[in-house]
C-alpha atoms as a PDB file:
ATOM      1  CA  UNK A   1    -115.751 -32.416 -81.663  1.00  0.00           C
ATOM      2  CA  UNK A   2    -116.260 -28.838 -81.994  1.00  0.00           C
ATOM      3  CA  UNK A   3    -119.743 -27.689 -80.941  1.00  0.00           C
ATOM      4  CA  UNK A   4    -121.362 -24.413 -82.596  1.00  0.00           C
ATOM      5  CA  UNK A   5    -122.361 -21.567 -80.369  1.00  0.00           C
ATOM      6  CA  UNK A   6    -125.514 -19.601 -81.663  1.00  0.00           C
ATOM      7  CA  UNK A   7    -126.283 -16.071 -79.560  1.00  0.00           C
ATOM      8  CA  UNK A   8    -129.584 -15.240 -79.293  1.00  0.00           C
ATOM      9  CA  UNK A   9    -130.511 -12.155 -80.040  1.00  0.00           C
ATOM     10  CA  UNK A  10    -131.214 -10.941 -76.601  1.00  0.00           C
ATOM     11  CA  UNK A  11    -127.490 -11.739 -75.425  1.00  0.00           C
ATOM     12  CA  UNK A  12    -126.549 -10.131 -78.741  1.00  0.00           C
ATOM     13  CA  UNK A  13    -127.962  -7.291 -77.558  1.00  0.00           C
ATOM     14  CA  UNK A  14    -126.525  -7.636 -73.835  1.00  0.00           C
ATOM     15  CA  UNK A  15    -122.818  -8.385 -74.853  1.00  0.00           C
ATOM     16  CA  UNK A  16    -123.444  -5.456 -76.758  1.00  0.00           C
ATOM     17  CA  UNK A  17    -124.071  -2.948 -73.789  1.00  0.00           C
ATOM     18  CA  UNK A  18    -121.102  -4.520 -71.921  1.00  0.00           C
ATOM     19  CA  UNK A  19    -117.823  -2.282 -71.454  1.00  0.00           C
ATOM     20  CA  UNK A  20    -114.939  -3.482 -74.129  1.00  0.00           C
ATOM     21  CA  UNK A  21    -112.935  -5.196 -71.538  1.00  0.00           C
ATOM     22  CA  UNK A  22    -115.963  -7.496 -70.180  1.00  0.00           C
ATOM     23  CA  UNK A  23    -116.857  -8.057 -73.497  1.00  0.00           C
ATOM     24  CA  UNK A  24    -113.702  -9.646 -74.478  1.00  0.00           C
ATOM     25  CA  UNK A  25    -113.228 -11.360 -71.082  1.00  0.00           C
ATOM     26  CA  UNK A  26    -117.188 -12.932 -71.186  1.00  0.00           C
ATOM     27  CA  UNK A  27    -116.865 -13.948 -75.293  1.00  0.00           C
ATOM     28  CA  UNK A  28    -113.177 -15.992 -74.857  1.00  0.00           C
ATOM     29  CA  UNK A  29    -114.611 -17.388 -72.129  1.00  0.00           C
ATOM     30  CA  UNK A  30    -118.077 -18.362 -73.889  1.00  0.00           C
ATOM     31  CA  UNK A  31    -115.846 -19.301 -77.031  1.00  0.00           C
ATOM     32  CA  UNK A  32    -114.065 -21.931 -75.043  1.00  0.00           C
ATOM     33  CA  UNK A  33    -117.799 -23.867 -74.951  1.00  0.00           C
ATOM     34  CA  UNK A  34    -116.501 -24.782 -78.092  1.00  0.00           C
ATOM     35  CA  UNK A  35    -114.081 -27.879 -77.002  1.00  0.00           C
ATOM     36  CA  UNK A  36    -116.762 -28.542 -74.414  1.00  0.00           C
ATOM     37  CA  UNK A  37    -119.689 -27.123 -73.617  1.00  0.00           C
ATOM     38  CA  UNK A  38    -120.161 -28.622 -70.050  1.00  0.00           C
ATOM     39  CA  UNK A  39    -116.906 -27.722 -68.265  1.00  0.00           C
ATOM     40  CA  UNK A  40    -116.572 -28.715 -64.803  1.00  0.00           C
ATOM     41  CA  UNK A  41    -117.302 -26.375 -61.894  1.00  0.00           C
ATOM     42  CA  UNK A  42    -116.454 -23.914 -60.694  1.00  0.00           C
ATOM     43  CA  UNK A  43    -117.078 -22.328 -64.469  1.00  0.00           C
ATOM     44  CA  UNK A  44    -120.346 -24.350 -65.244  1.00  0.00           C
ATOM     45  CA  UNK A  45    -123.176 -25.784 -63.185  1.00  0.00           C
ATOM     46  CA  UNK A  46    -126.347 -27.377 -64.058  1.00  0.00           C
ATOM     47  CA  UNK A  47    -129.964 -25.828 -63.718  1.00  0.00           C
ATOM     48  CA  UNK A  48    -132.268 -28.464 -62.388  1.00  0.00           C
ATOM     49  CA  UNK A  49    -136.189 -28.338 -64.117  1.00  0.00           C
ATOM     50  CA  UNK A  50    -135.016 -27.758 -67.512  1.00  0.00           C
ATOM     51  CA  UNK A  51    -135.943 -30.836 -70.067  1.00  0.00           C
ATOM     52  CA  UNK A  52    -133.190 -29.089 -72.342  1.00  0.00           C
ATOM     53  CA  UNK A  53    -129.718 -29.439 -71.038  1.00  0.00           C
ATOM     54  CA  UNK A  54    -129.447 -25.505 -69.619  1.00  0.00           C
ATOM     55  CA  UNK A  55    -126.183 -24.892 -67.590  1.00  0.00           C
ATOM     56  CA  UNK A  56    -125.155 -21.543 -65.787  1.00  0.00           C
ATOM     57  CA  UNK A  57    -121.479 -20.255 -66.992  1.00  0.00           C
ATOM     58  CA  UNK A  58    -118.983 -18.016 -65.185  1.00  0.00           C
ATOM     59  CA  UNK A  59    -117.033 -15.337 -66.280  1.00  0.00           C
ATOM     60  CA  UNK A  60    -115.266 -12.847 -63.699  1.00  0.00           C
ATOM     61  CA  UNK A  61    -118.699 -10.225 -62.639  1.00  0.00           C
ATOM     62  CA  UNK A  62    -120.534 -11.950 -65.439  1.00  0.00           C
ATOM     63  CA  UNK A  63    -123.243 -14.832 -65.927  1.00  0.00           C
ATOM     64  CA  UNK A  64    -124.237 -16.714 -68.870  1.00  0.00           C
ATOM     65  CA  UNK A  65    -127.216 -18.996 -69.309  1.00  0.00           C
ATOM     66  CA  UNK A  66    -126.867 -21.173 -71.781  1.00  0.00           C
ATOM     67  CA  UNK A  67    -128.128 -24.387 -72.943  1.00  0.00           C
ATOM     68  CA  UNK A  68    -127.079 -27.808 -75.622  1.00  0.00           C
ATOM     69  CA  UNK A  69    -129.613 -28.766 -78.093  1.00  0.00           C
ATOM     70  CA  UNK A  70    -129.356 -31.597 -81.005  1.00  0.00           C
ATOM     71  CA  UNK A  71    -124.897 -30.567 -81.155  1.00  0.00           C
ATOM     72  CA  UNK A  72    -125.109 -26.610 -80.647  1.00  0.00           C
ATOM     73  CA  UNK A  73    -124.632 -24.129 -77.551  1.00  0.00           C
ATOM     74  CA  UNK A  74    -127.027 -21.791 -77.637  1.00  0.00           C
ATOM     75  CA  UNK A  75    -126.432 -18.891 -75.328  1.00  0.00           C
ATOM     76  CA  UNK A  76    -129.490 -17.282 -73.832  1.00  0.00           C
ATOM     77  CA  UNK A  77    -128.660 -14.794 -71.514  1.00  0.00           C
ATOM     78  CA  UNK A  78    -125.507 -12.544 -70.530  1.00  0.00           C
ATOM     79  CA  UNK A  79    -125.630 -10.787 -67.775  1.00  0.00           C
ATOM     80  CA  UNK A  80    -123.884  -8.766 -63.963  1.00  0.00           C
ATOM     81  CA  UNK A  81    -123.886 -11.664 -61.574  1.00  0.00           C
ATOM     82  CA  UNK A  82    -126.312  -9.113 -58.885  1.00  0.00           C
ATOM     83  CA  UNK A  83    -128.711  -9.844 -61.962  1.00  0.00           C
ATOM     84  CA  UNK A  84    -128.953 -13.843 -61.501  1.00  0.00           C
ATOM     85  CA  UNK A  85    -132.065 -14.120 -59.852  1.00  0.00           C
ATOM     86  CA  UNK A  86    -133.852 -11.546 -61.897  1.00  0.00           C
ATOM     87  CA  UNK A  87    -132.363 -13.164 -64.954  1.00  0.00           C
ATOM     88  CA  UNK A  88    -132.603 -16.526 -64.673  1.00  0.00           C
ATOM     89  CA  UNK A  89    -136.546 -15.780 -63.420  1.00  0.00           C
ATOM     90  CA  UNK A  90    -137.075 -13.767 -67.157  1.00  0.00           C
ATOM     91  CA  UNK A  91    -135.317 -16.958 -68.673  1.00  0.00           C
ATOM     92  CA  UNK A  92    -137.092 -19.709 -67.748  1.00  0.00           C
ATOM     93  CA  UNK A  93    -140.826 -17.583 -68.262  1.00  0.00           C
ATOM     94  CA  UNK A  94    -139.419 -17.433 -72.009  1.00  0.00           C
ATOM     95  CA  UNK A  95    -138.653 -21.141 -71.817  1.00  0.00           C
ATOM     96  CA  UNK A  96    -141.784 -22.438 -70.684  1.00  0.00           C
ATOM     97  CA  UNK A  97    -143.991 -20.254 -73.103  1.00  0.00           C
ATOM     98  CA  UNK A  98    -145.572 -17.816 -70.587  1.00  0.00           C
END
């Protein structure tokens, strides 16, 4: 089964500011969510206190954050791994509604 990916706007807007060569590295790598969207680790791991399914992904310098709703990836967040905690902090305010 092939999943769809959706981009939010705000990673839209981050894979934007990315150099060309990061940018294609980070989307084939995002684009292989596809075939399956929870890959096992190192590339993927689990965020615990999420009720959606939200995973971290890895690709070379950069992060992803990412989650599976109702047969779609939708990718939330694409950013320089020294960025995580800052990142994942902005992410989960957004998720809970605050």
């Amino acid at each position: 089964m092939k999943w769809a990916i959706e981009v939010s706007p705000k990673a839209h807007r981050q894979l934007r500011k990315l150099d060309p060569p990061a940018r294609l590295q980070v989307l084939d790598d995002l684009l292989s969510l596809q075939n399956d969207p929870c890959p096992p680790s190192p590339k993927s791991r689990k965020l615990r206190g999420f009720r959606i399914a939200t995973y971290r992904f890895r690709s070379g310098d950069y992060r992803a954050i990412y989650r599976v709703d109702g047969g779609k990836v939708v990718i939330g967040a694409v950013f320089h791994r020294k960025d995580l905690e800052r990142e994942v902090g902005v992410f989960v305010r957004c998720a809970m509604g605050q």
